[in-house]
C-alpha atoms as a PDB file:
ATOM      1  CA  UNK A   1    -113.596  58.151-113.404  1.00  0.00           C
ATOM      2  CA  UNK A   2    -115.220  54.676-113.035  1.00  0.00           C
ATOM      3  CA  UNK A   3    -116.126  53.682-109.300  1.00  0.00           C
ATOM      4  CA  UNK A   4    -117.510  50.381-109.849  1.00  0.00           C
ATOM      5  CA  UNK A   5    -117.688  47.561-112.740  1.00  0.00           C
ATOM      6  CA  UNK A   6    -120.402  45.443-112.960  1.00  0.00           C
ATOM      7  CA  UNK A   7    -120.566  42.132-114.452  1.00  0.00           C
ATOM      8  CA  UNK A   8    -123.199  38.999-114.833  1.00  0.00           C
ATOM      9  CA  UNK A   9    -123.529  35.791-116.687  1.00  0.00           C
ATOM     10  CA  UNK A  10    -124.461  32.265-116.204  1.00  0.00           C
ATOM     11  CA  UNK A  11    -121.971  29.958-114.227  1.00  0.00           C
ATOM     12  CA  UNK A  12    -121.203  27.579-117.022  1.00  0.00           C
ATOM     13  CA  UNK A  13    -119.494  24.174-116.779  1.00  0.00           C
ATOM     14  CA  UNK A  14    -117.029  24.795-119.672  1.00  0.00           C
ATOM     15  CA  UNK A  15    -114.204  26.956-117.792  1.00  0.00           C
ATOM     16  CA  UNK A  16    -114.441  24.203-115.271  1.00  0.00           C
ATOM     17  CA  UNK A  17    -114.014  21.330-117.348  1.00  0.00           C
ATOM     18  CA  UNK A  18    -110.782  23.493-119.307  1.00  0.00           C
ATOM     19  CA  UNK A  19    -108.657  23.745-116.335  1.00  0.00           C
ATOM     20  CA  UNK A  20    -109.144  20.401-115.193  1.00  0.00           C
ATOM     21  CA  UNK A  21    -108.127  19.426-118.525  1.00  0.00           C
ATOM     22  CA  UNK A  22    -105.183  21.185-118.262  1.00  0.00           C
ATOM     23  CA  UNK A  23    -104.224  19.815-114.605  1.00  0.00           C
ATOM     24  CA  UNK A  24    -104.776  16.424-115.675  1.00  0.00           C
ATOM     25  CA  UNK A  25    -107.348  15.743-113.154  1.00  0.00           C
ATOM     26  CA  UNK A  26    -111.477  15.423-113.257  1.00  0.00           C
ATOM     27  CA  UNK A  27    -113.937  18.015-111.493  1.00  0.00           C
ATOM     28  CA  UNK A  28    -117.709  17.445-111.042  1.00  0.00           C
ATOM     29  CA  UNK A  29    -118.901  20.353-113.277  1.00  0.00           C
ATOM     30  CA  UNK A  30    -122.603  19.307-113.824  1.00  0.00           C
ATOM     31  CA  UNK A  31    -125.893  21.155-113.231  1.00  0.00           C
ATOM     32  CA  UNK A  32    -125.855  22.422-109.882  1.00  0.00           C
ATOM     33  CA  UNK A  33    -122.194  20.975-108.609  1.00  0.00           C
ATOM     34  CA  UNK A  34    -119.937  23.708-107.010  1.00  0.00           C
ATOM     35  CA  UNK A  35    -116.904  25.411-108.717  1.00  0.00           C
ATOM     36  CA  UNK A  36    -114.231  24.628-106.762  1.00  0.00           C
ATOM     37  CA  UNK A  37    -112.525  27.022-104.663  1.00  0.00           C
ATOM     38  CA  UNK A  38    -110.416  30.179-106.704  1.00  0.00           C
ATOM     39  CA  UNK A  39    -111.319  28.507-109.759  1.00  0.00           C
ATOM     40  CA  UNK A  40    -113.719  31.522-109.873  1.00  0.00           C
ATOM     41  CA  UNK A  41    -111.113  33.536-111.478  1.00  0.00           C
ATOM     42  CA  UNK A  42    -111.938  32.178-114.970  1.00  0.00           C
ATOM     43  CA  UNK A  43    -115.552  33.632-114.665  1.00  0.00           C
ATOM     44  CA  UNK A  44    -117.050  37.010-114.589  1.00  0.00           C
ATOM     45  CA  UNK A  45    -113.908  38.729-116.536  1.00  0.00           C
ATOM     46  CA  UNK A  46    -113.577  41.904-117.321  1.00  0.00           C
ATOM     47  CA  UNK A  47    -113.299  42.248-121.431  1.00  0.00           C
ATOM     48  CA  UNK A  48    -111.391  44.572-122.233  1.00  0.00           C
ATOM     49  CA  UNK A  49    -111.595  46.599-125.949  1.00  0.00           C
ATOM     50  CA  UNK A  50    -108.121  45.587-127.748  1.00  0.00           C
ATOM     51  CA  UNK A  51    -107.835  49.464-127.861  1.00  0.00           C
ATOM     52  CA  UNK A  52    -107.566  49.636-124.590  1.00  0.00           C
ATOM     53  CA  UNK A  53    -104.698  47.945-123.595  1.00  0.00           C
ATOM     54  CA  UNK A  54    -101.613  48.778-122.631  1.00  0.00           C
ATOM     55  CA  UNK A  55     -98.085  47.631-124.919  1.00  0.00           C
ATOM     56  CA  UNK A  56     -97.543  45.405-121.507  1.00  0.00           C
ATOM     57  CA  UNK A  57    -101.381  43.982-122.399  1.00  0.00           C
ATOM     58  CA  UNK A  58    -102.735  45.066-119.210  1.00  0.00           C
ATOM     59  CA  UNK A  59    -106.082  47.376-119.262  1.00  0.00           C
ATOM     60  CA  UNK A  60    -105.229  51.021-119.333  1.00  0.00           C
ATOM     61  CA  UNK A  61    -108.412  51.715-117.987  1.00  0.00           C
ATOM     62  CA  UNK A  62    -111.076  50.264-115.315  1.00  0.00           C
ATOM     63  CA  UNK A  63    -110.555  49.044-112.041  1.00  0.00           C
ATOM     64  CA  UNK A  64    -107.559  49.489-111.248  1.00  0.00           C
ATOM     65  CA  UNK A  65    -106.520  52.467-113.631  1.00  0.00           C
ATOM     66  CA  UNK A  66    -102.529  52.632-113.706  1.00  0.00           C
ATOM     67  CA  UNK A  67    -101.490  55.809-111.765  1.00  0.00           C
ATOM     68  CA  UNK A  68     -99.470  57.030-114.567  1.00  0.00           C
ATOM     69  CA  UNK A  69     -97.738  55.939-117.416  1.00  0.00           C
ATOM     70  CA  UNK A  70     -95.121  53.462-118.014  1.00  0.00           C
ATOM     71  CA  UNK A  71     -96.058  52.392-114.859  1.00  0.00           C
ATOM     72  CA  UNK A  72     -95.309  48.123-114.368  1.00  0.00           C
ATOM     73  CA  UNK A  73     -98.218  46.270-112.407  1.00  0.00           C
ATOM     74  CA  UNK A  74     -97.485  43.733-110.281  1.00  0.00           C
ATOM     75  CA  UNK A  75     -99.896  40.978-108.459  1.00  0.00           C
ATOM     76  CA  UNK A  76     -98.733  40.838-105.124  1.00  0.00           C
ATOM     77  CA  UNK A  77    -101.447  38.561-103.242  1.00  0.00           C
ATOM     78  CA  UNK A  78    -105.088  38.936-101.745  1.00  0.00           C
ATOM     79  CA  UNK A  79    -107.616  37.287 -99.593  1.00  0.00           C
ATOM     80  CA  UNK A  80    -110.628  35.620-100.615  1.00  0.00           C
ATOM     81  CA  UNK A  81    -113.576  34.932 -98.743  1.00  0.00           C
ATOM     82  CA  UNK A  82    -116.100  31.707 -99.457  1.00  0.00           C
ATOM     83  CA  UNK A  83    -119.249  32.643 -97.633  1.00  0.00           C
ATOM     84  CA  UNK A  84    -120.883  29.861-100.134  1.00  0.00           C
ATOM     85  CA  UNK A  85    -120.045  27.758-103.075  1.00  0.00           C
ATOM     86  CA  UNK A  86    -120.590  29.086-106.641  1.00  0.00           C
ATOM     87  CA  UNK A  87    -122.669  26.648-108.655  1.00  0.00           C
ATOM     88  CA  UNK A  88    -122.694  25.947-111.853  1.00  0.00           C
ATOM     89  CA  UNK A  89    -125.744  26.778-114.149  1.00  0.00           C
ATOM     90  CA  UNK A  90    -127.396  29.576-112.594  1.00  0.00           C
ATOM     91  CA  UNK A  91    -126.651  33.514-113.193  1.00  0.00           C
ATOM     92  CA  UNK A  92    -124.052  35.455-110.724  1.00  0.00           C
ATOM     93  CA  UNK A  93    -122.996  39.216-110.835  1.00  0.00           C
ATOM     94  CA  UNK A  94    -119.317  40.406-109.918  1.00  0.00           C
ATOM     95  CA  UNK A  95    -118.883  44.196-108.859  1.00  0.00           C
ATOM     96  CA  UNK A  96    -115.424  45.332-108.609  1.00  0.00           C
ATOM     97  CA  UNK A  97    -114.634  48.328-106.600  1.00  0.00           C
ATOM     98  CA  UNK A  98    -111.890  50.187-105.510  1.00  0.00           C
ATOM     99  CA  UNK A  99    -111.081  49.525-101.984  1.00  0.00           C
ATOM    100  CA  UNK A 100    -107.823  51.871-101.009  1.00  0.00           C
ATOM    101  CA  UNK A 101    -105.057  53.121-102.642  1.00  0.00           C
ATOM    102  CA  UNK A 102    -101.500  54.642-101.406  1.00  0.00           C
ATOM    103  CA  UNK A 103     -98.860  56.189-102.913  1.00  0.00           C
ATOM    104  CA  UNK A 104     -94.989  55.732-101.501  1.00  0.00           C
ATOM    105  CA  UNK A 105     -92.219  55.546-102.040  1.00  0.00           C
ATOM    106  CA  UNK A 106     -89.185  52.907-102.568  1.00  0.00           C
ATOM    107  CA  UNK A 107     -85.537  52.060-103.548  1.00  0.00           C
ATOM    108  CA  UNK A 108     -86.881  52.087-107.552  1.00  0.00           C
ATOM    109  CA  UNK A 109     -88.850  54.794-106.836  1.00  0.00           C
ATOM    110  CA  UNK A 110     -92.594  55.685-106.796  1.00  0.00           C
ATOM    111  CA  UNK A 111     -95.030  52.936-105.907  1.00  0.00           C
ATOM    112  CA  UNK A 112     -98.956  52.655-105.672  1.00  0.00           C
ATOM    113  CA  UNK A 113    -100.414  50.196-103.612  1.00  0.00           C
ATOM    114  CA  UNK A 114    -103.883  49.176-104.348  1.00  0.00           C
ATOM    115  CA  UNK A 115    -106.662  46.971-103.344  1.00  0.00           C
ATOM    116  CA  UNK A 116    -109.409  45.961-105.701  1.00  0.00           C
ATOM    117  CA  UNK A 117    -112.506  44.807-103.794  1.00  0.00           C
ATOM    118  CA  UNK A 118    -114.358  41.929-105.808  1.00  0.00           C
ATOM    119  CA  UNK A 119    -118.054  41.050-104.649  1.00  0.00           C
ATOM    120  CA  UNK A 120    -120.023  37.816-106.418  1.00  0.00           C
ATOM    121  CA  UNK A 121    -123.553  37.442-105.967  1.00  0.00           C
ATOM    122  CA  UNK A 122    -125.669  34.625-106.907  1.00  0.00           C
ATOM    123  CA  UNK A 123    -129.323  33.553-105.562  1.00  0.00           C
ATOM    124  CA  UNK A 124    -129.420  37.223-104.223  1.00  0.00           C
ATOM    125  CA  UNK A 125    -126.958  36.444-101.539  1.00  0.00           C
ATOM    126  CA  UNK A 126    -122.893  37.340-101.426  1.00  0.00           C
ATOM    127  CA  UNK A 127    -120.825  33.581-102.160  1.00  0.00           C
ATOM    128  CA  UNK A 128    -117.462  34.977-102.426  1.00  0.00           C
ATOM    129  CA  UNK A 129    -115.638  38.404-101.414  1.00  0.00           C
ATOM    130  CA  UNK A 130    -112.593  39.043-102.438  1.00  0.00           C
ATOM    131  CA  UNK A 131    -109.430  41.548-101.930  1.00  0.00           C
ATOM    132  CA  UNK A 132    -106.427  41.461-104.388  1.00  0.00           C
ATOM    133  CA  UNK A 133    -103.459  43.265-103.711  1.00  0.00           C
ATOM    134  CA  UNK A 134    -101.687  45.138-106.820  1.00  0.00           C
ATOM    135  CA  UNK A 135     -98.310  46.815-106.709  1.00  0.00           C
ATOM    136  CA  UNK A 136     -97.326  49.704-109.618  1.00  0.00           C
ATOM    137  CA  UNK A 137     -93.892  50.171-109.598  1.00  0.00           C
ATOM    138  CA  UNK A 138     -91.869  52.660-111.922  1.00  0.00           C
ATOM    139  CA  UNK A 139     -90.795  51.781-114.860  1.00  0.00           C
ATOM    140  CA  UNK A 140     -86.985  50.518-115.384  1.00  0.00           C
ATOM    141  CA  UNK A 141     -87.261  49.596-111.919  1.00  0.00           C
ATOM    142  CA  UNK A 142     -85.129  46.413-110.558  1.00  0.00           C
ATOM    143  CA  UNK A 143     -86.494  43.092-110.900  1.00  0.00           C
ATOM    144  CA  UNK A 144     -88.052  41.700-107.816  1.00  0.00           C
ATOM    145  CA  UNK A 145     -85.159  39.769-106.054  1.00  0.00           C
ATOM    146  CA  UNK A 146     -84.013  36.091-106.341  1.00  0.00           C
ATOM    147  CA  UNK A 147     -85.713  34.095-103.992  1.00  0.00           C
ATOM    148  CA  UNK A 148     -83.329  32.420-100.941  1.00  0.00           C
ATOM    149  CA  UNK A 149     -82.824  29.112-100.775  1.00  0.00           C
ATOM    150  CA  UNK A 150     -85.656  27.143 -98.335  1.00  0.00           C
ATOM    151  CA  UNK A 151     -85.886  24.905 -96.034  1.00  0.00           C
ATOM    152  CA  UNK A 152     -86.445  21.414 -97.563  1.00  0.00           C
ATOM    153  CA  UNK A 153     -90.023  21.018 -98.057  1.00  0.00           C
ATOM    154  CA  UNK A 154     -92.403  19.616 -95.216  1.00  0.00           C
ATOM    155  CA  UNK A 155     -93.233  16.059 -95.865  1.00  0.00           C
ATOM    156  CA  UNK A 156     -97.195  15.599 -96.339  1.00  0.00           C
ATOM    157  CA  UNK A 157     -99.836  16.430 -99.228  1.00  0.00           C
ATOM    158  CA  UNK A 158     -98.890  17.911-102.207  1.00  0.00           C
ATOM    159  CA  UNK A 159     -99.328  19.272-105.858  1.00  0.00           C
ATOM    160  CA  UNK A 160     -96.770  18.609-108.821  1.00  0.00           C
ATOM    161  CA  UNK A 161     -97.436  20.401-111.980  1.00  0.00           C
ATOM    162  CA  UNK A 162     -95.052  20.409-114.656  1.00  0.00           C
ATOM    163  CA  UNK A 163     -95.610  24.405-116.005  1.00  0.00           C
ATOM    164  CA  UNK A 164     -94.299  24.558-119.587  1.00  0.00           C
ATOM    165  CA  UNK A 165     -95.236  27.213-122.416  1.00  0.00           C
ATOM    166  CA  UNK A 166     -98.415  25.433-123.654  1.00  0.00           C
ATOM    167  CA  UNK A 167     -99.739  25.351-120.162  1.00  0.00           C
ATOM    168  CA  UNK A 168     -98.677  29.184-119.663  1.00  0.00           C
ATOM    169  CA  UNK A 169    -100.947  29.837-122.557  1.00  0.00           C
ATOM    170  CA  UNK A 170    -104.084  28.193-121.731  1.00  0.00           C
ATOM    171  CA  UNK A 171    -103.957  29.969-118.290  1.00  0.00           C
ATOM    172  CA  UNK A 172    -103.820  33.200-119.537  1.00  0.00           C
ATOM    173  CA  UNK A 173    -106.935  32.006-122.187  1.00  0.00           C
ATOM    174  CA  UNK A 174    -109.006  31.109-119.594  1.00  0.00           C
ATOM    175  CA  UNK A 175    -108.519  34.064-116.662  1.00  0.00           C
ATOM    176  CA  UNK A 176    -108.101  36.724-120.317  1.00  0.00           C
ATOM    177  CA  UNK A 177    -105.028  37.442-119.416  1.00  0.00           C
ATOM    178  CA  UNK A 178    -102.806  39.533-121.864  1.00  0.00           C
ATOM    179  CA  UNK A 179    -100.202  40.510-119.358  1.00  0.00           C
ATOM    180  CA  UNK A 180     -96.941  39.999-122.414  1.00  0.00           C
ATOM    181  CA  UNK A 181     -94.645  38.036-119.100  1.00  0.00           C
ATOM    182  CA  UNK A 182     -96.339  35.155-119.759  1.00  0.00           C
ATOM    183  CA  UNK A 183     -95.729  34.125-123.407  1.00  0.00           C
ATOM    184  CA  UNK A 184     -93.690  37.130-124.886  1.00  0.00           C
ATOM    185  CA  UNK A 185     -89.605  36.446-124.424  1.00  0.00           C
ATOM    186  CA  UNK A 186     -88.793  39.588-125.590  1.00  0.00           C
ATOM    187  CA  UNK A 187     -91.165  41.699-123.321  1.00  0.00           C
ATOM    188  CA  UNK A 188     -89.646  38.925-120.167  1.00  0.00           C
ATOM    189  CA  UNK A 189     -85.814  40.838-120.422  1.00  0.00           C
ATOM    190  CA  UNK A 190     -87.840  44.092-120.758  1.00  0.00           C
ATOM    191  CA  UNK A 191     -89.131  43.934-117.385  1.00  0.00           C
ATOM    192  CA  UNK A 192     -86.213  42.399-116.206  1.00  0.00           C
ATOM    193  CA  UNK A 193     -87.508  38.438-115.899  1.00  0.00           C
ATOM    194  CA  UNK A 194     -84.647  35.750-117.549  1.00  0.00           C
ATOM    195  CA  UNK A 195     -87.537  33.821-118.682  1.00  0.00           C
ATOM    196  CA  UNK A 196     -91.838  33.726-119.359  1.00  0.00           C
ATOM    197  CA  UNK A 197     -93.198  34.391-115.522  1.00  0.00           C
ATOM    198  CA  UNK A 198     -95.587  31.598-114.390  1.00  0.00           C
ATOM    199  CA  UNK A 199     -98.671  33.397-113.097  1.00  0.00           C
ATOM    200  CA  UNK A 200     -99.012  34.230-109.606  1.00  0.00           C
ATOM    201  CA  UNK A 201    -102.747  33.433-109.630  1.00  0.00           C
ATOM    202  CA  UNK A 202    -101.901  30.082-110.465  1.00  0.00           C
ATOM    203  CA  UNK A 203     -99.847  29.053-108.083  1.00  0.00           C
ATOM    204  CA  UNK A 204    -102.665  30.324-105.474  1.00  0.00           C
ATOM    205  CA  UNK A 205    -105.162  28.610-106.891  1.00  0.00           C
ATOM    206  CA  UNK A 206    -103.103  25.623-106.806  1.00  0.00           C
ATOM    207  CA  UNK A 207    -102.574  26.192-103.425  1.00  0.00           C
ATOM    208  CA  UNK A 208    -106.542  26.578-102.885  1.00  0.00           C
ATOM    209  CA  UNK A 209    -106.827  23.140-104.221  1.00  0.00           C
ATOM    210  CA  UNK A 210    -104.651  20.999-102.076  1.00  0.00           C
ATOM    211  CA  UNK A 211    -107.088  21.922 -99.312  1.00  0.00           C
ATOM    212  CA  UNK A 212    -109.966  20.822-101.907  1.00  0.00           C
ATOM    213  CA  UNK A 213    -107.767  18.096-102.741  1.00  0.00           C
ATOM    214  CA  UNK A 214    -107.592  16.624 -99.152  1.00  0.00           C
ATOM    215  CA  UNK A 215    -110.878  17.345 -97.975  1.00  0.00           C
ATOM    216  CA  UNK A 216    -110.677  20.660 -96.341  1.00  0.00           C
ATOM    217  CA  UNK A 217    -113.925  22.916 -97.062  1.00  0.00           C
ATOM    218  CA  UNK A 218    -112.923  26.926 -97.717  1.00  0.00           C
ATOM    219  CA  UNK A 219    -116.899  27.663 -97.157  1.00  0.00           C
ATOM    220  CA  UNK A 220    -116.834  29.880 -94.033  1.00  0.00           C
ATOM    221  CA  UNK A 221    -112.635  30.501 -94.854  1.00  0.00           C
ATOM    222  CA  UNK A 222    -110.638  33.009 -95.405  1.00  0.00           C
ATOM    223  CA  UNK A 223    -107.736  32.161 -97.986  1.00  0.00           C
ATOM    224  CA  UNK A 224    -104.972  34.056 -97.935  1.00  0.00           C
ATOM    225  CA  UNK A 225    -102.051  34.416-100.432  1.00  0.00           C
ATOM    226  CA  UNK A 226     -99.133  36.461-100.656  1.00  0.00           C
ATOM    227  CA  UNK A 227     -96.397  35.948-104.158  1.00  0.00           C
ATOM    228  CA  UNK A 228     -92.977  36.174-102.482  1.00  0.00           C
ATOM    229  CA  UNK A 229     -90.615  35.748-105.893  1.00  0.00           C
ATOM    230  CA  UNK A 230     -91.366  35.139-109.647  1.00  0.00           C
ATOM    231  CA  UNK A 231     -90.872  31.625-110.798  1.00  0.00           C
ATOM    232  CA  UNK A 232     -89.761  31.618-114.809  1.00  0.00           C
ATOM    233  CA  UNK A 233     -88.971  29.564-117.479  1.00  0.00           C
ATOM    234  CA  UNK A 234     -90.172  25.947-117.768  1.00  0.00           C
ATOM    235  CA  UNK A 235     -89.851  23.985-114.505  1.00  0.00           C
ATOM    236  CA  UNK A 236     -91.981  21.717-111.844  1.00  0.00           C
ATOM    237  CA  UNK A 237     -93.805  23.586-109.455  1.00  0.00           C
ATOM    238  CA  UNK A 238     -94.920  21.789-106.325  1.00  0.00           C
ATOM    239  CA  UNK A 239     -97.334  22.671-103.664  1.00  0.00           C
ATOM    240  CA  UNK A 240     -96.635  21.524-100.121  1.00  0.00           C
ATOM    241  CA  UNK A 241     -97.810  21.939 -96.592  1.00  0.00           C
ATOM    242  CA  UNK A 242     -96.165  25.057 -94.780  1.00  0.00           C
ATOM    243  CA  UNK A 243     -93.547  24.387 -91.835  1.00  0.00           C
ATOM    244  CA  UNK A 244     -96.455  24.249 -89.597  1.00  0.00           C
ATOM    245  CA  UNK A 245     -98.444  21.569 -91.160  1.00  0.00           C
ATOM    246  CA  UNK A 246    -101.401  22.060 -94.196  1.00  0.00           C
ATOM    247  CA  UNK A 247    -103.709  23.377 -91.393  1.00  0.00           C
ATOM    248  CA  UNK A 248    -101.008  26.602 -90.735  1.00  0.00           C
ATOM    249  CA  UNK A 249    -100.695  26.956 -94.543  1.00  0.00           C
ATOM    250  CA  UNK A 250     -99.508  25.559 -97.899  1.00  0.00           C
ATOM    251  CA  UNK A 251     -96.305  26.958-100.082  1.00  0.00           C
ATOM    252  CA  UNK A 252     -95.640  27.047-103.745  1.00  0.00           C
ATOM    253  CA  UNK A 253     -92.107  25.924-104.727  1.00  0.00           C
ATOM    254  CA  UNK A 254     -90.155  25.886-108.051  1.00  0.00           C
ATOM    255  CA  UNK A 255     -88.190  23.186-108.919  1.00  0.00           C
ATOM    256  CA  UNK A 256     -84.701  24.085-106.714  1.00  0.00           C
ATOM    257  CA  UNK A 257     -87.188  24.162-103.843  1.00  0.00           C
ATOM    258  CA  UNK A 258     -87.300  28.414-102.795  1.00  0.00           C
ATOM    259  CA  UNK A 259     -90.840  29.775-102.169  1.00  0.00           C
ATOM    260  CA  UNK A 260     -93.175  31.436-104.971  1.00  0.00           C
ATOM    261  CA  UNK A 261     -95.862  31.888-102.856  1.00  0.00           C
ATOM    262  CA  UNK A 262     -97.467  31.231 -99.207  1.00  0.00           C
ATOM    263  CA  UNK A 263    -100.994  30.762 -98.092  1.00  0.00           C
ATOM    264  CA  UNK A 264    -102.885  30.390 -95.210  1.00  0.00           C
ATOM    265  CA  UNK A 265    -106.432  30.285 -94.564  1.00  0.00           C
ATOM    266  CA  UNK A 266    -108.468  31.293 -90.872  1.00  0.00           C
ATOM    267  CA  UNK A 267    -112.808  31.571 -90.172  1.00  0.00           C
ATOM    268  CA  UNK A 268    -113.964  34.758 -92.257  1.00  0.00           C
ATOM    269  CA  UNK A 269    -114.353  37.345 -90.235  1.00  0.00           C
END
């Protein structure tokens, strides 16, 4: 059974300069200039052999290997730790681990709860460490449920992306992301989603960069995350201070307003 995965390349400016592209906005992504916080999820990926994944187009094996069959794998959240920035032009290595693992059990029956440890390295010292939280759930399960109406947002800072198909697919292109919820329909009513599922990740890494956005520095942070409900189908997603001010924490909001996801970030530990 494999324990670890290692991987290492050079930190190059082109993943960078994609998703700015497709965020409309402009990133330093020269020689040397930092990638901006939790855009390191489009670097270091695991590449998968075709073979080798599942008919949902997630890996049926590495870290994490799915407990069982026609077992459904959800992202539930994770923490990630900036101890420095990741720059641009110079080698790194990733090693993914896992951390813990637990089996229970719920309403739609058996669930595994795991944590994946991620650990970049560059200039022989540790620049980002990283938990993420994955949920398997059994198969014909429920749907997670609606989200409840919220509060109206907080006035203050925020994020508006408009999150159509054609974005949808460059996402999953640059973080290699086969996962079928994102661009296959059919798959969607499968799993029990009325529409394509906008990807968790990037609504936390959109929340990540309204504290870039307004000045805050994640170096010597913790961010937090946590998906609360699926957002689907074409829409406006918005990312907004929490009730407690951008300090406290930021949200990610559909377009009727209810909560995607919450994050929060405190001094790493």
């Amino acid at each position: 059974m494999t324990t670890t995965v290692r991987r290492e390349e050079i930190i190059a400016a082109e993943p960078v300069e994609s998703l700015a592209a497709m965020l409309g906005i402009e990133v330093p992504s020269g020689e040397g200039d930092a990638v901006p916080p939790m855009w390191h999820w489009m670097y270091l990926l695991e590449r998968t052999a075709q073979n080798e994944l599942g008919e949902d187009g997630h890996p049926v094996v590495g870290i994490p290997a799915p407990p069982g069959p026609g077992r459904r794998r959800m992202f539930a959240g994770g923490r990630v730790t900036t101890l420095a920035p990741l720059r641009i032009g110079r080698p790194a290595t990733k090693v993914i681990s896992l951390a813990r693992s637990v089996d229970k059990v719920g309403k739609t029956g058996p669930l595994t709860f795991t944590t994946v440890l991620h650990e970049i390295f560059q200039d022989g010292e540790l620049v980002i460490r990283e938990e993420q939280d994955i949920v398997y759930r059994a198969e014909g399960g429920e749907p997670l449920p609606p989200a409840k109406p919220a509060a109206p947002a907080p006035k203050g800072p925020r994020i508006e992306l408009h999150v159509d198909e054609r974005l949808l697919f460059r996402f999953s292109a640059l973080t290699y992301n086969a996962h079928r919820i994102h661009y296959d329909r059919d798959w969607c009513e499968q799993e029990g989603y009325d529409g394509l599922v906008i990807h968790g990740p990037l609504l936390a890494l959109l929340a990540g960069d309204l504290y870039r956005r307004e000045g805050v520095d994640l170096t010597g942070k913790t961010f937090s995350y946590r998906l609360v409900s699926p957002l689907t189908g074409s829409q406006e997603c918005v990312i907004v201070p929490g009730p407690d001010g951008l300090a406290a924490g930021a949200e990610a909001r559909g377009a009727d307003g209810t909560i995607a996801a919450v994050a929060s970030i405190a001094d790493a530990a």
